[in-house]
C-alpha atoms as a PDB file:
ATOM      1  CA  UNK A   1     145.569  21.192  90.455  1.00  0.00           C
ATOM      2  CA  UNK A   2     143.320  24.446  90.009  1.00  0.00           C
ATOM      3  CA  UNK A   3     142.276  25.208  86.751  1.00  0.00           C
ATOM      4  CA  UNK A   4     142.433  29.304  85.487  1.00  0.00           C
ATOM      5  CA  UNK A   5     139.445  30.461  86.272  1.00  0.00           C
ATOM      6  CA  UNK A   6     139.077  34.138  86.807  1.00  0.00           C
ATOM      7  CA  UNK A   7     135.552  35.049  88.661  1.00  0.00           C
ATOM      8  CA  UNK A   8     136.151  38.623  87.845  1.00  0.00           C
ATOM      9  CA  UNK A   9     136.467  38.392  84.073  1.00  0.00           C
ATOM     10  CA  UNK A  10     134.007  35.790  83.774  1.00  0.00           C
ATOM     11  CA  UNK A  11     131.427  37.656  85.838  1.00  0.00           C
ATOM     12  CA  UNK A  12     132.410  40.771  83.336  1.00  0.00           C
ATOM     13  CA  UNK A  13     132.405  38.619  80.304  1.00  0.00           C
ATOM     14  CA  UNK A  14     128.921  36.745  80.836  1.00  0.00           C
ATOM     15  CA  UNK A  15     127.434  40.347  81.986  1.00  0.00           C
ATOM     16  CA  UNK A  16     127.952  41.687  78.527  1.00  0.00           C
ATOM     17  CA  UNK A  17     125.850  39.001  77.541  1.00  0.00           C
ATOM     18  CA  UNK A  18     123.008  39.356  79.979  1.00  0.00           C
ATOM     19  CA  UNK A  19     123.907  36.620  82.764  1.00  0.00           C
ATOM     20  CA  UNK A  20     124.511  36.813  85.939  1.00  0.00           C
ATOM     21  CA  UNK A  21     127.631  34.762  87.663  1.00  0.00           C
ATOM     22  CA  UNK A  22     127.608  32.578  90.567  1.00  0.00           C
ATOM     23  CA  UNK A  23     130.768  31.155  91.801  1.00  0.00           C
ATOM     24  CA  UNK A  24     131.601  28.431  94.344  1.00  0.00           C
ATOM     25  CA  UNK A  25     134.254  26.431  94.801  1.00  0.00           C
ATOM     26  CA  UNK A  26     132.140  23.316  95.823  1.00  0.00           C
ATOM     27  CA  UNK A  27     128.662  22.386  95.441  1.00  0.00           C
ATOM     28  CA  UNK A  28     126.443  19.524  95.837  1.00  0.00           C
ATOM     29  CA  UNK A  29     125.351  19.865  91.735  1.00  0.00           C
ATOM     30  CA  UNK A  30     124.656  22.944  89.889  1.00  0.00           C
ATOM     31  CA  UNK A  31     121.922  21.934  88.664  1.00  0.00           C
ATOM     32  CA  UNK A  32     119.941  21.357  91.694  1.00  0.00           C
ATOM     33  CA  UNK A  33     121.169  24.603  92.855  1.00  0.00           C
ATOM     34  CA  UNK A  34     119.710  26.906  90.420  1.00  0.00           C
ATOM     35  CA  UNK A  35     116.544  24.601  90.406  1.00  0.00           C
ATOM     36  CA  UNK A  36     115.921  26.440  93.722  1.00  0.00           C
ATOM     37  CA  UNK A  37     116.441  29.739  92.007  1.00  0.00           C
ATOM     38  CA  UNK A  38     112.695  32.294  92.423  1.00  0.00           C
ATOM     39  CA  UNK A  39     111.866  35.013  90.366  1.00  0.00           C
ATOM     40  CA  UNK A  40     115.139  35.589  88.842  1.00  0.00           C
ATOM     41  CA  UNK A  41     115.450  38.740  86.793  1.00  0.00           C
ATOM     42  CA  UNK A  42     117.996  37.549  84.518  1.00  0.00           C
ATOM     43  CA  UNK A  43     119.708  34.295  83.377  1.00  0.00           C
ATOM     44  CA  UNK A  44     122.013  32.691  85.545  1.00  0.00           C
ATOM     45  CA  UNK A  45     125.228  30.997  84.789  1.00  0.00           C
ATOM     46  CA  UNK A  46     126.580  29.134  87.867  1.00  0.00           C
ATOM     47  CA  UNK A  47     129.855  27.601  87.983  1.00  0.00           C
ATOM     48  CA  UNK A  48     131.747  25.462  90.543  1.00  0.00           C
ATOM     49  CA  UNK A  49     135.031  23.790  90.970  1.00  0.00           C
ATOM     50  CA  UNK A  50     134.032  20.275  92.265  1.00  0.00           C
ATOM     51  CA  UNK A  51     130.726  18.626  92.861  1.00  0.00           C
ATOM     52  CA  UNK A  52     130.076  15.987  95.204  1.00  0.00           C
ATOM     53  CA  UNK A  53     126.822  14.921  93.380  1.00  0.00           C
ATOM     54  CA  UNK A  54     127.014  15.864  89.956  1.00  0.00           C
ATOM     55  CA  UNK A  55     124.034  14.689  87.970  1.00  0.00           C
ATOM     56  CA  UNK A  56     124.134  12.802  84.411  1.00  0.00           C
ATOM     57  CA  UNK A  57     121.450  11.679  82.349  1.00  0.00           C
ATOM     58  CA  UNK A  58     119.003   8.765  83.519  1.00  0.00           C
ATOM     59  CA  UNK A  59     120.197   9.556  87.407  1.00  0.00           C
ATOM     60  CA  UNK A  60     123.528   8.548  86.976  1.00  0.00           C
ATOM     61  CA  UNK A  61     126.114  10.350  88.584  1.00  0.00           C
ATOM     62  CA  UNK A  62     128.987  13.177  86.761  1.00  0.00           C
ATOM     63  CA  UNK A  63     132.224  12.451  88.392  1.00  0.00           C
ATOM     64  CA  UNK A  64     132.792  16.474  88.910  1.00  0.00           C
ATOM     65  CA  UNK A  65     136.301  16.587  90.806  1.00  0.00           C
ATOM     66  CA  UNK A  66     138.622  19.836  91.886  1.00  0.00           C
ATOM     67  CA  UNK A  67     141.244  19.999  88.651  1.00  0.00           C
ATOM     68  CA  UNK A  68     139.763  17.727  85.890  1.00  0.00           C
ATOM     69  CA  UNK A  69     137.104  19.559  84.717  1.00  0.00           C
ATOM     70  CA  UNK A  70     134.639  22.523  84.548  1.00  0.00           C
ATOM     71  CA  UNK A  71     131.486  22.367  85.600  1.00  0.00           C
ATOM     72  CA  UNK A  72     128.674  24.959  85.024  1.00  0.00           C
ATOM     73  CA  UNK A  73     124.751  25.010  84.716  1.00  0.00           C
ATOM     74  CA  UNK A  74     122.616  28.102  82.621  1.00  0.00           C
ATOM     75  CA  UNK A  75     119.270  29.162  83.680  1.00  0.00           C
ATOM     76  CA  UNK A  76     117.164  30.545  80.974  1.00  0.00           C
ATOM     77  CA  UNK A  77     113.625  31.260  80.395  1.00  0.00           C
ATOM     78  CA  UNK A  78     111.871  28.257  78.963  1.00  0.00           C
ATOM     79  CA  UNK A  79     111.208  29.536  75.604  1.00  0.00           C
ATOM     80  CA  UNK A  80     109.868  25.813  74.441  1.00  0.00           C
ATOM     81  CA  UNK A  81     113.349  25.532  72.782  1.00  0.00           C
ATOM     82  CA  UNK A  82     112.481  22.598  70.316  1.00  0.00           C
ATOM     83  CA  UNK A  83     115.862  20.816  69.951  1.00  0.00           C
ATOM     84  CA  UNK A  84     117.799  22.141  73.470  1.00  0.00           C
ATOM     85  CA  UNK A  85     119.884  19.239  73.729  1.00  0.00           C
ATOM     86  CA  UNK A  86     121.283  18.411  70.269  1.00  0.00           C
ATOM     87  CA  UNK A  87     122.211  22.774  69.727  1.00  0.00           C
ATOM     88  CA  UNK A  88     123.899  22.769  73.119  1.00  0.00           C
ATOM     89  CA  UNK A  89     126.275  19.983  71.726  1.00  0.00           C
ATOM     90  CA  UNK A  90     126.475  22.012  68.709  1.00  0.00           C
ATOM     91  CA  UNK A  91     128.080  25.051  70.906  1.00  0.00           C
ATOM     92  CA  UNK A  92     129.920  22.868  72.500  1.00  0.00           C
ATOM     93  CA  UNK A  93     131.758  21.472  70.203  1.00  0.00           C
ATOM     94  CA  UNK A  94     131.895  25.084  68.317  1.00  0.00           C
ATOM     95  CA  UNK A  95     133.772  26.303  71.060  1.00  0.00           C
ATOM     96  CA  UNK A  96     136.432  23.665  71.010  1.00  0.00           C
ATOM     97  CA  UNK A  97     136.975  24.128  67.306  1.00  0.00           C
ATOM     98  CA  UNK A  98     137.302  27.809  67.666  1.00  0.00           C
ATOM     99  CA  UNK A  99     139.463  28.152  70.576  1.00  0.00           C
ATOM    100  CA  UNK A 100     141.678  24.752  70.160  1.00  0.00           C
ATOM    101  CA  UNK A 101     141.237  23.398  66.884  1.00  0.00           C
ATOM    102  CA  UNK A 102     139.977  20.461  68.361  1.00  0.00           C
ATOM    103  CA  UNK A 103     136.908  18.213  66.675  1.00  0.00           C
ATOM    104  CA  UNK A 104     135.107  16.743  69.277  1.00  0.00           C
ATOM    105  CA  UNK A 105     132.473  13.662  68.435  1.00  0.00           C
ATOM    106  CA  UNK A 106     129.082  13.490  69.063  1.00  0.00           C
ATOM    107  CA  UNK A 107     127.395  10.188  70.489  1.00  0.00           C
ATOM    108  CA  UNK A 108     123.233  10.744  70.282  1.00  0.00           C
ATOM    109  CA  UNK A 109     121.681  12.256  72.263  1.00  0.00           C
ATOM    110  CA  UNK A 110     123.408  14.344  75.091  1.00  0.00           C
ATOM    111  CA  UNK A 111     127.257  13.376  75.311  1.00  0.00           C
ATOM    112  CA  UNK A 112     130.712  14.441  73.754  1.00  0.00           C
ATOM    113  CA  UNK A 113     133.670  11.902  73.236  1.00  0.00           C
ATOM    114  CA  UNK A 114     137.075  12.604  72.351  1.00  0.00           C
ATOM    115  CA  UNK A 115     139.271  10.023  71.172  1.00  0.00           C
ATOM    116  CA  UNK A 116     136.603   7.626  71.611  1.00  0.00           C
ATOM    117  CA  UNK A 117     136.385   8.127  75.168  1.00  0.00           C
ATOM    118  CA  UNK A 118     133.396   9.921  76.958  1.00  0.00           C
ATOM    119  CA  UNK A 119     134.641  13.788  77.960  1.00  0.00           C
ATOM    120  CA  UNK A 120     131.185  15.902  78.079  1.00  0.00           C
ATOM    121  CA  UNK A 121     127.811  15.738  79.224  1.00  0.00           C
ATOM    122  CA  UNK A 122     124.684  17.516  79.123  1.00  0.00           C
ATOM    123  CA  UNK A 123     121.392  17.010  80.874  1.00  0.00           C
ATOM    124  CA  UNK A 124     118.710  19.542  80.215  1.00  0.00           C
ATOM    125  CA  UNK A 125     116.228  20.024  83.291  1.00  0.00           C
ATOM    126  CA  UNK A 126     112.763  22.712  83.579  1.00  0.00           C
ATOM    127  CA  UNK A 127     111.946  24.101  87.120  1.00  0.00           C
ATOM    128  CA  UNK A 128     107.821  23.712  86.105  1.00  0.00           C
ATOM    129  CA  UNK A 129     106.968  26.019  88.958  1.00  0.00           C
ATOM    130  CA  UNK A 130     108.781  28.982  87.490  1.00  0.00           C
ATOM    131  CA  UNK A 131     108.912  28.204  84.060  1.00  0.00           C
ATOM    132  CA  UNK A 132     113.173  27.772  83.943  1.00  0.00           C
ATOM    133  CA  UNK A 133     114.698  25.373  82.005  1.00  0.00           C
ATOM    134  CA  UNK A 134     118.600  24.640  83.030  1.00  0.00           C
ATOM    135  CA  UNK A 135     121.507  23.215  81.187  1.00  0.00           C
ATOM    136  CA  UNK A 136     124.204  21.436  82.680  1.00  0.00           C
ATOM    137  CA  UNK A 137     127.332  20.739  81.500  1.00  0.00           C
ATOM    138  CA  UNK A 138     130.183  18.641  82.684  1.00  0.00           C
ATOM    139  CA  UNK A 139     133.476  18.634  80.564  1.00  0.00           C
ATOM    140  CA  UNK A 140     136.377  16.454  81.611  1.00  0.00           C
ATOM    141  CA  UNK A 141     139.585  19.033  80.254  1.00  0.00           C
ATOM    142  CA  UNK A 142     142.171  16.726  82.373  1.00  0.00           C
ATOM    143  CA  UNK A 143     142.270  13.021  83.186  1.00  0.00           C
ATOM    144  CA  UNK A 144     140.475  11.987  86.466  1.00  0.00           C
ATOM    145  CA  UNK A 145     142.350  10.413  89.402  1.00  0.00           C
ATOM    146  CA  UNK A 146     142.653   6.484  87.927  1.00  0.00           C
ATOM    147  CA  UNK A 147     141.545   5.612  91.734  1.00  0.00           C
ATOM    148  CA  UNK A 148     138.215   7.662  91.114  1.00  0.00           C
ATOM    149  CA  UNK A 149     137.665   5.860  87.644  1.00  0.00           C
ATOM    150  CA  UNK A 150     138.091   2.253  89.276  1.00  0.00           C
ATOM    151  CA  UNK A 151     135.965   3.138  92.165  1.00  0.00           C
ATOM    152  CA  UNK A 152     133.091   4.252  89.747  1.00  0.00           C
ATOM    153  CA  UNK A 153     134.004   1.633  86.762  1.00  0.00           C
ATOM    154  CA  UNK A 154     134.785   3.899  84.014  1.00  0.00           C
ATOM    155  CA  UNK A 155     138.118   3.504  83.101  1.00  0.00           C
ATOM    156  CA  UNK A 156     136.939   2.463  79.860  1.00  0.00           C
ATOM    157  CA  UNK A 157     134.634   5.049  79.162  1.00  0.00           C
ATOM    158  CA  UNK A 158     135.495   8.595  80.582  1.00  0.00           C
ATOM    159  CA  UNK A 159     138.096  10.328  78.998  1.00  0.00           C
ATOM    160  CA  UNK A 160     140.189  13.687  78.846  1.00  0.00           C
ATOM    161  CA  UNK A 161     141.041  16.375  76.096  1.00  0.00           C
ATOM    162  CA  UNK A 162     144.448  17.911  77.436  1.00  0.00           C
ATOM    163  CA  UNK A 163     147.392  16.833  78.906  1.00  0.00           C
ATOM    164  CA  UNK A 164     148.005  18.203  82.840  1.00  0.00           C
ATOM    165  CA  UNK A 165     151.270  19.661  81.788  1.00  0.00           C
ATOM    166  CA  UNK A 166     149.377  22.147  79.650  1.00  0.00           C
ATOM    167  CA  UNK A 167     146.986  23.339  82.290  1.00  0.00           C
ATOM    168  CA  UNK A 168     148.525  27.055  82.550  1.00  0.00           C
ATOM    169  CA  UNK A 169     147.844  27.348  78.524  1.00  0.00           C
ATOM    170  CA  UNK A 170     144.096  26.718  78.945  1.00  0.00           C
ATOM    171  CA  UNK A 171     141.684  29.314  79.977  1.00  0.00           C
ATOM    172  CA  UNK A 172     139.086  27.859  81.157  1.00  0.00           C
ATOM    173  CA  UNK A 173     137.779  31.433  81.731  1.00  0.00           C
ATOM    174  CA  UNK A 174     137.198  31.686  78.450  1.00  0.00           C
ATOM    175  CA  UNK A 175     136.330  28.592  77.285  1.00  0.00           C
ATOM    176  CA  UNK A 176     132.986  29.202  79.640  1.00  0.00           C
ATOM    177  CA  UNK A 177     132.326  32.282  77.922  1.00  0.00           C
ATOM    178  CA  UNK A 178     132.905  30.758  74.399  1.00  0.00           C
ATOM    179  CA  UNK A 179     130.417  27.599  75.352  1.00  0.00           C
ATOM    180  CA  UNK A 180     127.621  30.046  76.987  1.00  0.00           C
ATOM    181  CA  UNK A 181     127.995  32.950  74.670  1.00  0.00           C
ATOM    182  CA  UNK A 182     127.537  30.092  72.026  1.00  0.00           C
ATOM    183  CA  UNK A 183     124.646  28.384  73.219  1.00  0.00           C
ATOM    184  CA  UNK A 184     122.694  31.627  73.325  1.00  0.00           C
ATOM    185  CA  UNK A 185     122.906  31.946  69.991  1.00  0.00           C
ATOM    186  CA  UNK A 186     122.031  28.217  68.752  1.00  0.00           C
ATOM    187  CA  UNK A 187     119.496  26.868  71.341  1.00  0.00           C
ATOM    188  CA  UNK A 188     116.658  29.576  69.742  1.00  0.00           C
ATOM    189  CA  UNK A 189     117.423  27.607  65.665  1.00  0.00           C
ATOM    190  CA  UNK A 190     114.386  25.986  64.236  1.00  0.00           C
ATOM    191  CA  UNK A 191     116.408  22.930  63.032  1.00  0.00           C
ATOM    192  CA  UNK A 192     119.544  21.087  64.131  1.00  0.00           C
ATOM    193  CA  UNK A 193     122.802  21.624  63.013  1.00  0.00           C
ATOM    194  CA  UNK A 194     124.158  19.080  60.233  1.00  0.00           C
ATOM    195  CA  UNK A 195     127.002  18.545  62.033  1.00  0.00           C
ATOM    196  CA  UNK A 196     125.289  17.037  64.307  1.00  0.00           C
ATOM    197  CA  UNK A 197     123.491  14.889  62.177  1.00  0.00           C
ATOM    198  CA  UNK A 198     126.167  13.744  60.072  1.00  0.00           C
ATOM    199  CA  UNK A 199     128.766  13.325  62.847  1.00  0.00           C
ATOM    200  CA  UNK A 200     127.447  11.411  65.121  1.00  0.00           C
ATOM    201  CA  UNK A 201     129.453   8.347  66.892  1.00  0.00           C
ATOM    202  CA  UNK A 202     126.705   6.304  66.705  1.00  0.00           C
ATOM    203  CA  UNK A 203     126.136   5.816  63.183  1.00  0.00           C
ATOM    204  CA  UNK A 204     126.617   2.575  61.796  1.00  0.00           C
ATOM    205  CA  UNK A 205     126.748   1.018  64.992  1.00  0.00           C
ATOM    206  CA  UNK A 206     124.960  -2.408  66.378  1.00  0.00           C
ATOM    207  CA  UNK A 207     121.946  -1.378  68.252  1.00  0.00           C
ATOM    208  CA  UNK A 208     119.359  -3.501  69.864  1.00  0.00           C
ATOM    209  CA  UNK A 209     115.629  -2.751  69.807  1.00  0.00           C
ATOM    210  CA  UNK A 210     113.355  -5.069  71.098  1.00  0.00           C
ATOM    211  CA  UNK A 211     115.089  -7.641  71.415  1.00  0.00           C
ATOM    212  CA  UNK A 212     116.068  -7.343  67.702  1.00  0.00           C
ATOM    213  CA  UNK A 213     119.355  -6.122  66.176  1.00  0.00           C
ATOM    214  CA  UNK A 214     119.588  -2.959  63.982  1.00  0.00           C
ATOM    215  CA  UNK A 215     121.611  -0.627  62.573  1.00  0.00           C
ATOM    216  CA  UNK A 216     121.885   3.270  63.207  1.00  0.00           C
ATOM    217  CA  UNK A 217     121.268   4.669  59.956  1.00  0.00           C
ATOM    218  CA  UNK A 218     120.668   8.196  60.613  1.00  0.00           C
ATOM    219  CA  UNK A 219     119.502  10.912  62.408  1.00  0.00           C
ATOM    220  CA  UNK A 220     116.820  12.869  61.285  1.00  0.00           C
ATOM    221  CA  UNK A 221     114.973  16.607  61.306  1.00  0.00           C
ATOM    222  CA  UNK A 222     113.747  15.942  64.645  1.00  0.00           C
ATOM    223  CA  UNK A 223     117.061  14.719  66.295  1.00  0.00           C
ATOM    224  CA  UNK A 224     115.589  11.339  66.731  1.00  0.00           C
ATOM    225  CA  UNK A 225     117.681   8.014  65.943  1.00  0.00           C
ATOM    226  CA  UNK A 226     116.416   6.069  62.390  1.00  0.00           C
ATOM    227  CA  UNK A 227     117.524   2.701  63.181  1.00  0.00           C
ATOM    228  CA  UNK A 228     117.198  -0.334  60.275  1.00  0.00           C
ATOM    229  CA  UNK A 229     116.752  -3.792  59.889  1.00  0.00           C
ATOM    230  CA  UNK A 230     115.922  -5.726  56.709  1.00  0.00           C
ATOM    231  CA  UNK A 231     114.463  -2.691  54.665  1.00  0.00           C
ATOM    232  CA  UNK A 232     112.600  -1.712  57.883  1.00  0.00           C
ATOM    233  CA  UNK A 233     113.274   1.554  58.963  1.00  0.00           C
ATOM    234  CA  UNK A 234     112.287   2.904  63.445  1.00  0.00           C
ATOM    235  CA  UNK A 235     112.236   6.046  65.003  1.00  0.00           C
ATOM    236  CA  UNK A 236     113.383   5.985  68.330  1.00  0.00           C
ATOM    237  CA  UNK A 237     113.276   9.605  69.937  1.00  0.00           C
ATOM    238  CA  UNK A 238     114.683   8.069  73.470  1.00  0.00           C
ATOM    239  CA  UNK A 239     118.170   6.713  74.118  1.00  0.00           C
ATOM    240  CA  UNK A 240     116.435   4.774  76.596  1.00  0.00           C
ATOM    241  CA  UNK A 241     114.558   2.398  74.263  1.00  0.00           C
ATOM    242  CA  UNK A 242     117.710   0.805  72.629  1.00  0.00           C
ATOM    243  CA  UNK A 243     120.927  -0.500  73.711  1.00  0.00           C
ATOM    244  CA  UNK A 244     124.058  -0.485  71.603  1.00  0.00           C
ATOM    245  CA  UNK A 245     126.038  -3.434  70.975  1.00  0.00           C
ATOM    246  CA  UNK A 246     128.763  -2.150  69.059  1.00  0.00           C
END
């Protein structure tokens, strides 16, 4: 499979709103790619078919392969955007909405699921030395190879948003545009969307803190996870420091 991607229009389309395109067919990760980028005179949006070490959060690995998905990393000026992550989700799943009519689900802080299964993921780097930041974004549009899945035990956990039959009717193309085009106009917002706040998966769930069980309550003003217990209300601003349970 080869999704519809046309490097012409895309490079035309993302021009108009000051990037610049880079195209390959395979790469080791995107991200890493354009964290060797020097005195670049505009953004960068580079996109690749496959990668054989795509990077997710925590340095896990993004099962990028030829056909399931698209794959693409922005390099911006680091403008000390305050909440990157959550407004990148935001565009995300904007661009779904507007161009499918599909609701995607947000799972705090940096991933997408769609019915209940895992099909985005963003992981926001900076290049310190030249003062970049760089999103990355892995979406999973078809299902992965069920061989792949077993091999890296997620069968349970990544998932897909169309069918392969209805591959010619989505432009990824696009759908790029849409998500880029959108993300340069949230990430510069002083405050996070409420849909955001008020949709996210893990509300209500089981989480463990310490040892200790706790509810997810809500997220707040600063994107960070109230969790409570007994009256007791935490902050936890790192997915890291809890575990859910249910």
């Amino acid at each position: 499979m080869s999704l519809n991607i046309d490097e012409n229009k895309l490079s035309k389309l993302l021009d108009e709103e000051g990037l610049d395109l880079i195209y390959r067919n395979e790469t080791v990760s995107t991200n890493e790619d354009l964290k060797k980028m020097k005195d670049i005179a505009r953004p960068i949006c580079e996109v690749a078919l496959s990668q054989t070490k795509g990077k997710g959060s925590n340095g896990r690995s993004f099962i990028s392969t030829k056909g399931s998905g698209i794959y693409f990393s922005i390099l911006l000026k680091d403008n000390n955007y305050k909440y990157l992550t959550p407004n990148v989700a935001v565009a995300i799943y904007k661009s779904f909405q507007e161009l499918f009519g599909i609701n995607l689900g947000f799972k705090w802080v940096n991933d997408l699921y769609y019915k209940n299964k895992k099909v985005c993921g963003i992981l926001c780097e900076k290049n310190l030395e030249e003062d970049f930041i760089i999103i990355g974004i892995g979406i999973n549009l078809f299902k992965i190879d069920e061989a792949v899945l077993r091999e890296n035990n997620l069968e349970n956990i990544a998932g897909y948003i169309f069918d392969k039959e209805d591959e010619e009717k989505i432009d990824c193309t696009l759908l790029i545009y849409e998500i880029v085009k959108n993300i340069c106009s949230l990430i510069s917002k002083n405050k996070i969307d409420e849909i955001y706040k008020n949709n996210n998966l893990i509300l209500n769930s089981k989480v463990l803190y310490k040892s200790k069980k706790y509810i997810a309550k809500s997220i707040n003003n600063e994107g960070h996870l109230i969790i409570e217990s007994g009256g007791n209300n935490i902050e936890i601003a790192s997915r890291n420091d809890i575990e859910i349970v249910i």
